[in-house]
N, C-alpha and C. Protein backbone atom coordinates (compact mmCIF):
# COMPACT_ATOMS: atom_id res chain seq x y z
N UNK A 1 -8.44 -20.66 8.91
CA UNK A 1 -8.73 -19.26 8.68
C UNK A 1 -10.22 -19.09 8.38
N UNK A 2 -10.51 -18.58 8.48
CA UNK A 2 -12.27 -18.15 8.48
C UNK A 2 -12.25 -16.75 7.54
N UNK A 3 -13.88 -16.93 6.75
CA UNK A 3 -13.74 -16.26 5.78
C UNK A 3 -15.51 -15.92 5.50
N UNK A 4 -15.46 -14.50 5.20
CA UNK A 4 -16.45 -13.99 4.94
C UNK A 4 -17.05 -13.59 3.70
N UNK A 5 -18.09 -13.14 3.34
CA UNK A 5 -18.55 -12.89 2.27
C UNK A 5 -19.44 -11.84 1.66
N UNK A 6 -19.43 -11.55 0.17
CA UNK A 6 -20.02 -10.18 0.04
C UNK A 6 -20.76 -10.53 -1.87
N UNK A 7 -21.61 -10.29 -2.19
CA UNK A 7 -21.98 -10.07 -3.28
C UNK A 7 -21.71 -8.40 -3.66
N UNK A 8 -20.81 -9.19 -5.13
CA UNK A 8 -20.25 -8.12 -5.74
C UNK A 8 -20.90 -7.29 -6.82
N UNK A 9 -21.33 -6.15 -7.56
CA UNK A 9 -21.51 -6.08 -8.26
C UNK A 9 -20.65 -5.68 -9.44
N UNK A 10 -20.68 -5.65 -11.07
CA UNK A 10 -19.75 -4.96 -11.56
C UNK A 10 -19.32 -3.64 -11.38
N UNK A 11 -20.01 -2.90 -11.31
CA UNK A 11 -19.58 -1.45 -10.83
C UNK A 11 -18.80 -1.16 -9.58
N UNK A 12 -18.63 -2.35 -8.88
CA UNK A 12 -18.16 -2.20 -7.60
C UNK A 12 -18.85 -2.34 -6.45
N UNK A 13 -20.19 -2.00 -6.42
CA UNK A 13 -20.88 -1.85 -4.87
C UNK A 13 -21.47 -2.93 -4.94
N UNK A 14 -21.54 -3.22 -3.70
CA UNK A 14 -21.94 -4.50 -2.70
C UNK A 14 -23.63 -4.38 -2.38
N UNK A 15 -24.16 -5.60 -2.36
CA UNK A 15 -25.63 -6.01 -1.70
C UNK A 15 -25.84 -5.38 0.00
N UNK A 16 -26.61 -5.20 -0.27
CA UNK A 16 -26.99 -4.75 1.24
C UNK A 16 -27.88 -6.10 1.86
N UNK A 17 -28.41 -6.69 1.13
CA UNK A 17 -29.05 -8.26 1.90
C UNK A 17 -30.70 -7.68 1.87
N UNK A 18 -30.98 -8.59 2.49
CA UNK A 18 -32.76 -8.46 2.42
C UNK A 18 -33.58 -8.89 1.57
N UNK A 19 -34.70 -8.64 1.56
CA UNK A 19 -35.80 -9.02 0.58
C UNK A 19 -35.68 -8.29 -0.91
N UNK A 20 -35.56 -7.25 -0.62
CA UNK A 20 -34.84 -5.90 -2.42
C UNK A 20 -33.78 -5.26 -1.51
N UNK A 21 -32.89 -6.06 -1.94
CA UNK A 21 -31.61 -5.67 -1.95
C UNK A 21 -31.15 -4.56 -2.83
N UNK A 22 -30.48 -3.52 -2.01
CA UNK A 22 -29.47 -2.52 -2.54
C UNK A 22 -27.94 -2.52 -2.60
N UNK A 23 -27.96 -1.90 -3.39
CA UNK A 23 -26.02 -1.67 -3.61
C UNK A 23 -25.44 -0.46 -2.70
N UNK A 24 -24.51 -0.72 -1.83
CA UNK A 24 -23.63 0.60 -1.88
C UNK A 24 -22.20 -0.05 -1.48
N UNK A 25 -21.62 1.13 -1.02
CA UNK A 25 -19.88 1.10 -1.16
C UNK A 25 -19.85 0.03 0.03
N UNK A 26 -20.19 -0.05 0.93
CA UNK A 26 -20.12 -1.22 1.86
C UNK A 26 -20.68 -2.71 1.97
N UNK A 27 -22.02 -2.14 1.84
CA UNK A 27 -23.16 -3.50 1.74
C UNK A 27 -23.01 -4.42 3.04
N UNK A 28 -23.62 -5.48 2.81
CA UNK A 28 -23.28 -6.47 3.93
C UNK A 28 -22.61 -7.59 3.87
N UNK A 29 -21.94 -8.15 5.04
CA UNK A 29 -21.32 -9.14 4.99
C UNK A 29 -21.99 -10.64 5.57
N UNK A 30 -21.53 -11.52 4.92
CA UNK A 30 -22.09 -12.73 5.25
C UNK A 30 -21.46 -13.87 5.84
N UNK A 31 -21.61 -13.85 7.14
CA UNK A 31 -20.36 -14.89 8.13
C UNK A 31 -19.85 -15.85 7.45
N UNK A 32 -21.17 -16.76 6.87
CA UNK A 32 -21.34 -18.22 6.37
C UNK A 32 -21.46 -18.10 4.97
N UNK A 33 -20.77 -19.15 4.04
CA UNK A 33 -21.31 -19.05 2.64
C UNK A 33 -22.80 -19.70 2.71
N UNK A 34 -23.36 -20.30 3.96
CA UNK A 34 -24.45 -20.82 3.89
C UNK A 34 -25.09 -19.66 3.82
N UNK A 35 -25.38 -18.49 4.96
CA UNK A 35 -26.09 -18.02 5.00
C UNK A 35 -26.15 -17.01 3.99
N UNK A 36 -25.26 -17.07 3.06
CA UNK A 36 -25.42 -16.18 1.75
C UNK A 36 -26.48 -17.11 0.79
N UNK A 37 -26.18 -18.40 0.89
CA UNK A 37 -27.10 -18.90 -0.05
C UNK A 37 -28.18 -19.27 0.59
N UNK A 38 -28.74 -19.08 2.02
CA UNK A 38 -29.96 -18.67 2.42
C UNK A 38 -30.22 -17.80 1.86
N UNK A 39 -29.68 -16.50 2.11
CA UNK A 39 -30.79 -15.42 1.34
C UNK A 39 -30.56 -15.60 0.33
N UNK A 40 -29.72 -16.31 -0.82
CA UNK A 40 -30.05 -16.43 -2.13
C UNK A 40 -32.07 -16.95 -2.06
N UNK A 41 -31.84 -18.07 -1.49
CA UNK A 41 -33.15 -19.31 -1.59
C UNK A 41 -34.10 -18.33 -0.80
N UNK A 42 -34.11 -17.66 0.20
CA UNK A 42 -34.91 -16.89 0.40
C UNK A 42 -35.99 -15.80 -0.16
N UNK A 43 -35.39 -15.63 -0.98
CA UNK A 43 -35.59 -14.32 -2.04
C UNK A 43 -36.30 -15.19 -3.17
N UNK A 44 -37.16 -14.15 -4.03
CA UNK A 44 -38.36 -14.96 -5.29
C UNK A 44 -36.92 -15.47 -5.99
N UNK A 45 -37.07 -16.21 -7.05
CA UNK A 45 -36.31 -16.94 -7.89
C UNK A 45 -36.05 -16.06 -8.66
N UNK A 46 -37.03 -15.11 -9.55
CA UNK A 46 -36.75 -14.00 -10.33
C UNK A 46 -36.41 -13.33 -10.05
N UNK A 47 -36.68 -12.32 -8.95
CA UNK A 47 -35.87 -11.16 -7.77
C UNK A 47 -34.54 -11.16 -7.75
N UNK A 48 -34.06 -12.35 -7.22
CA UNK A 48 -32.40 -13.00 -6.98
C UNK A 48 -32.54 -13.04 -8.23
N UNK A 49 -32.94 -13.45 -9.58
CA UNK A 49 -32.01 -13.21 -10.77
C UNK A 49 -31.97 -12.16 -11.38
N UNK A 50 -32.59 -11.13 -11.44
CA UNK A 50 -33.01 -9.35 -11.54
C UNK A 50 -31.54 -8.76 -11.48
N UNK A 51 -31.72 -9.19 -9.54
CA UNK A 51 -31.26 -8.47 -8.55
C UNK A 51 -29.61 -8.58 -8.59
N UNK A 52 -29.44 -9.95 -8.56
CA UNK A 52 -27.89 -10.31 -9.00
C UNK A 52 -27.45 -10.38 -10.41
N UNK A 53 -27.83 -10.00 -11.72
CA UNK A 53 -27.81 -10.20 -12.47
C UNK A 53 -26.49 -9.50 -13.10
N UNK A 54 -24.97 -10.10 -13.24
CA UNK A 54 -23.81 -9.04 -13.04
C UNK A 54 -23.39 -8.63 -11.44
N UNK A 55 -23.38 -9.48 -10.59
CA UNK A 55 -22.63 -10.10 -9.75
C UNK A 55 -21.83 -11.28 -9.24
N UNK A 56 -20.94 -11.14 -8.67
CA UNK A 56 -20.15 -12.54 -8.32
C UNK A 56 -20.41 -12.31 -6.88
N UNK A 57 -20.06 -13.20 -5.95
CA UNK A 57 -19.89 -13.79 -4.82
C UNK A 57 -18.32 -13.69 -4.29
N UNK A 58 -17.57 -12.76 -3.36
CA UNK A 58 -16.68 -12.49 -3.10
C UNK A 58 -16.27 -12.87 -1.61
N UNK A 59 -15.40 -14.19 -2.00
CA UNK A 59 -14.72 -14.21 -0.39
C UNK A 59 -13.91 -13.40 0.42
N UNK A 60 -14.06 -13.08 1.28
CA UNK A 60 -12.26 -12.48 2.28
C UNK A 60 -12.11 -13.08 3.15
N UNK A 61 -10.68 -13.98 3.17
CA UNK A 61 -10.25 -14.35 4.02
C UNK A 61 -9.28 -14.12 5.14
N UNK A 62 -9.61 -14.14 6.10
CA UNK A 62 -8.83 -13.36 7.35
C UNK A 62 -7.52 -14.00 7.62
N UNK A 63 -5.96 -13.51 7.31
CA UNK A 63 -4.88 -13.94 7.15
C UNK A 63 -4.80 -13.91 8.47
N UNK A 64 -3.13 -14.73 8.64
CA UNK A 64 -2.84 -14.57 10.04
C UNK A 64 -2.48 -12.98 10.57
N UNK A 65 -3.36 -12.87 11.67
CA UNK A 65 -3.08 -11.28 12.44
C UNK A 65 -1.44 -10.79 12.52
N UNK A 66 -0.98 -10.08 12.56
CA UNK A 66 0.12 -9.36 12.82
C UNK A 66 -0.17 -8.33 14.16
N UNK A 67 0.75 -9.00 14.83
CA UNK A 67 0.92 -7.78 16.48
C UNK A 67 0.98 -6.04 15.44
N UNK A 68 0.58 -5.52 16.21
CA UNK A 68 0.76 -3.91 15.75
C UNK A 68 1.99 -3.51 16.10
N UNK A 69 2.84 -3.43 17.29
CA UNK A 69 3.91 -3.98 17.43
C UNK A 69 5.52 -4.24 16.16
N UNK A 70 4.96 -4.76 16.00
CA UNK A 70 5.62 -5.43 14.80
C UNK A 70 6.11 -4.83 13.79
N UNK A 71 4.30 -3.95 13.10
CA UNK A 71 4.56 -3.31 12.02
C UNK A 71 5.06 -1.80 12.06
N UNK A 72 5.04 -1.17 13.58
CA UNK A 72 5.60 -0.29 14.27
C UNK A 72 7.04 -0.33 14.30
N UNK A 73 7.09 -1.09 14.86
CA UNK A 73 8.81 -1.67 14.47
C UNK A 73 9.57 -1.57 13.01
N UNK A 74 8.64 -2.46 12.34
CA UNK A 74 9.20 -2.26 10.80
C UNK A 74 9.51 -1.17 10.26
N UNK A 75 8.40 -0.07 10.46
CA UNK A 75 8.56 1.32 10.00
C UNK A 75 9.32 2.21 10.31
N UNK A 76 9.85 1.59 12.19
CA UNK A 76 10.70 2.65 12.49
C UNK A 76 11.75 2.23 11.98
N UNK A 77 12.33 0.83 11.59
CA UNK A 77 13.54 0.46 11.00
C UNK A 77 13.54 0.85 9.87
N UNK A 78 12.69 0.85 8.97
CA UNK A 78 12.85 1.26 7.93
C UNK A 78 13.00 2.93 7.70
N UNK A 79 12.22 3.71 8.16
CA UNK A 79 12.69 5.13 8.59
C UNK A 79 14.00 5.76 8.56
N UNK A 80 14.42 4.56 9.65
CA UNK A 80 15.98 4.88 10.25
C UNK A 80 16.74 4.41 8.97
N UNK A 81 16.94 3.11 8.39
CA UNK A 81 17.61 2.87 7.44
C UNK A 81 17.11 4.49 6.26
N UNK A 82 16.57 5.00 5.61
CA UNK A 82 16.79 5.76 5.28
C UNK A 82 17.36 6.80 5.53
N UNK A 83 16.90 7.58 6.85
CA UNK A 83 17.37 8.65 7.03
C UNK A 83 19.18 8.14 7.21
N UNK A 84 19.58 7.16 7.44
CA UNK A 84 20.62 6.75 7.46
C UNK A 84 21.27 6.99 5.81
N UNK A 85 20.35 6.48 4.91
CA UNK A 85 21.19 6.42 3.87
C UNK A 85 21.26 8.06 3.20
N UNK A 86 20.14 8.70 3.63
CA UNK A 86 20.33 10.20 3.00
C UNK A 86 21.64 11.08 3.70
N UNK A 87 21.77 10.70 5.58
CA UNK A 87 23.14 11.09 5.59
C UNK A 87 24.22 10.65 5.08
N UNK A 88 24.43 9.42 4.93
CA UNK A 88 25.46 8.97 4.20
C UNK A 88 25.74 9.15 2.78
N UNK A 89 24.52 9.68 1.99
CA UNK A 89 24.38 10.72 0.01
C UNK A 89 24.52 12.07 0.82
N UNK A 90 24.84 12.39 1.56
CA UNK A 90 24.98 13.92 2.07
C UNK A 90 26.52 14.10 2.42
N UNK A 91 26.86 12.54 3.11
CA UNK A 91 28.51 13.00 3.03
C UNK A 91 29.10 12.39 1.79
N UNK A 92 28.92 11.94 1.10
CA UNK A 92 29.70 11.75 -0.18
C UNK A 92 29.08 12.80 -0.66
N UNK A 93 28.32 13.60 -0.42
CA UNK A 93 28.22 14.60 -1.72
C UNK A 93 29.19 15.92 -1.39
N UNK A 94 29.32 15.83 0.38
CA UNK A 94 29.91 17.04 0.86
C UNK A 94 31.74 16.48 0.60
N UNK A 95 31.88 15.17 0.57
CA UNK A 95 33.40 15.00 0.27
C UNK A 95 33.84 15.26 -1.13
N UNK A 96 32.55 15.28 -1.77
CA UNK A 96 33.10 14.99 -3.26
C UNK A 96 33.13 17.04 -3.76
N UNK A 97 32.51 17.60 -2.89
CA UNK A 97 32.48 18.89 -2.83
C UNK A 97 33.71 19.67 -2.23
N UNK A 98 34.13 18.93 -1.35
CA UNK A 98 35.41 19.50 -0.34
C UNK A 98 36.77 18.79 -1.61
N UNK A 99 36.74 17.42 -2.25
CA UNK A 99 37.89 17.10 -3.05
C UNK A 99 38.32 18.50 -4.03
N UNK A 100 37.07 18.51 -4.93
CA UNK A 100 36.96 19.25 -5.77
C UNK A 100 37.35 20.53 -5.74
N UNK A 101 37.12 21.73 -4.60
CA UNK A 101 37.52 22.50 -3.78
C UNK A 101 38.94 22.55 -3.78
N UNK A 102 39.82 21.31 -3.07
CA UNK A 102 40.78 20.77 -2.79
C UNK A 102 42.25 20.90 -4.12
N UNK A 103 41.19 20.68 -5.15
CA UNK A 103 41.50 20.51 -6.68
C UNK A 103 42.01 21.91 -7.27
N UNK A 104 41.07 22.80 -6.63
CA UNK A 104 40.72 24.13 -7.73
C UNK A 104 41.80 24.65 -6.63
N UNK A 105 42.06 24.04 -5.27
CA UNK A 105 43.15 25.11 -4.40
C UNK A 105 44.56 24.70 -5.20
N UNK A 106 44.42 23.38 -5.09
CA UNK A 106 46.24 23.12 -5.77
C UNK A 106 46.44 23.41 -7.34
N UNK A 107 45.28 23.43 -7.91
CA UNK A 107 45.40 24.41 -8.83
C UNK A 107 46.05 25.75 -8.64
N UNK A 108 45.24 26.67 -8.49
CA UNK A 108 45.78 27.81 -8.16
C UNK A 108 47.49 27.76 -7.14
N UNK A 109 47.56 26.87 -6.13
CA UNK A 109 49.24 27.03 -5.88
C UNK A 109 49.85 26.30 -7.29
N UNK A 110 49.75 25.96 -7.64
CA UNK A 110 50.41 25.74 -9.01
C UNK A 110 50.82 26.83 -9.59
N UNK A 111 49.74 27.55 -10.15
CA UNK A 111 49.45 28.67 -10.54
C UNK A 111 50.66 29.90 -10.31
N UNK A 112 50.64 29.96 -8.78
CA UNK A 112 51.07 31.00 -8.17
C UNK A 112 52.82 30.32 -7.74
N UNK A 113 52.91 29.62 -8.49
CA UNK A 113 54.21 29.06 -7.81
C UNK A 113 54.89 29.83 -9.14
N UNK A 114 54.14 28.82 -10.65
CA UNK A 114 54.95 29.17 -12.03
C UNK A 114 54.82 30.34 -11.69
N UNK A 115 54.18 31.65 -11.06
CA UNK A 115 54.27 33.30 -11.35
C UNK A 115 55.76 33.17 -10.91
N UNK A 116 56.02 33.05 -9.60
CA UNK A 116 57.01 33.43 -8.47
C UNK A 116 58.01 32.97 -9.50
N UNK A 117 58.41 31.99 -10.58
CA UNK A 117 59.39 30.81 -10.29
C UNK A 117 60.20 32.35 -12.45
N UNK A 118 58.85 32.81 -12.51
CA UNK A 118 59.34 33.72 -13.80
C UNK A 118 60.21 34.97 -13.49
């Protein structure tokens, strides 16, 4: 896996590289850890310690790729398994609505039976 690199600062923003280096939300990246510690050695001795002073050195390493494909797939399965499970909390809610219903009817013939039966 191959892996790139970024000087970090605490606040978050990244080196931009060069001779007076700046910070921003991107900064630059550095193919090689060599060529990060080129421009370390490049730069005055005091400058680079100024300059980095409350930074680390941040790898990223490039995992194995995933087809797009794939994660297209995942989402639509997963999609479907939901909308699956909300119809299926939609009919237990509509059976448990129709029992109940069901309940309050044989109630009432109950009801209307003891009238008839006085």
């Amino acid at each position: 896996m191959d892996a790139v690199y970024k000087i970090r600062r605490d606040d978050g923003l990244f080196s931009t590289g060069g001779h007076i280096p700046r910070f921003t939300k991107n900064g630059k990246i550095w193919k090689t850890l060599g060529y990060l510690k080129r421009h370390l050695k490049e730069m005055d001795f005091d400058r680079a310690r100024y300059s980095y002073a409350n930074c680390q050195i941040i790898e990223y390493v490039e995992s194995q790729p995933i087809p797009i494909h794939t994660i297209i797939n995942e989402a639509q399965e997963r999609s479907e398994e939901l909308s699956r499970r909300r119809e299926e909390r939609r009919e237990r809610q509509r059976i448990e609505r129709l029992e109940r219903e069901f309940e309050l009817k044989k109630e009432e013939l109950r009801v209307l039976k003891m009238k008839l039966k006085k």
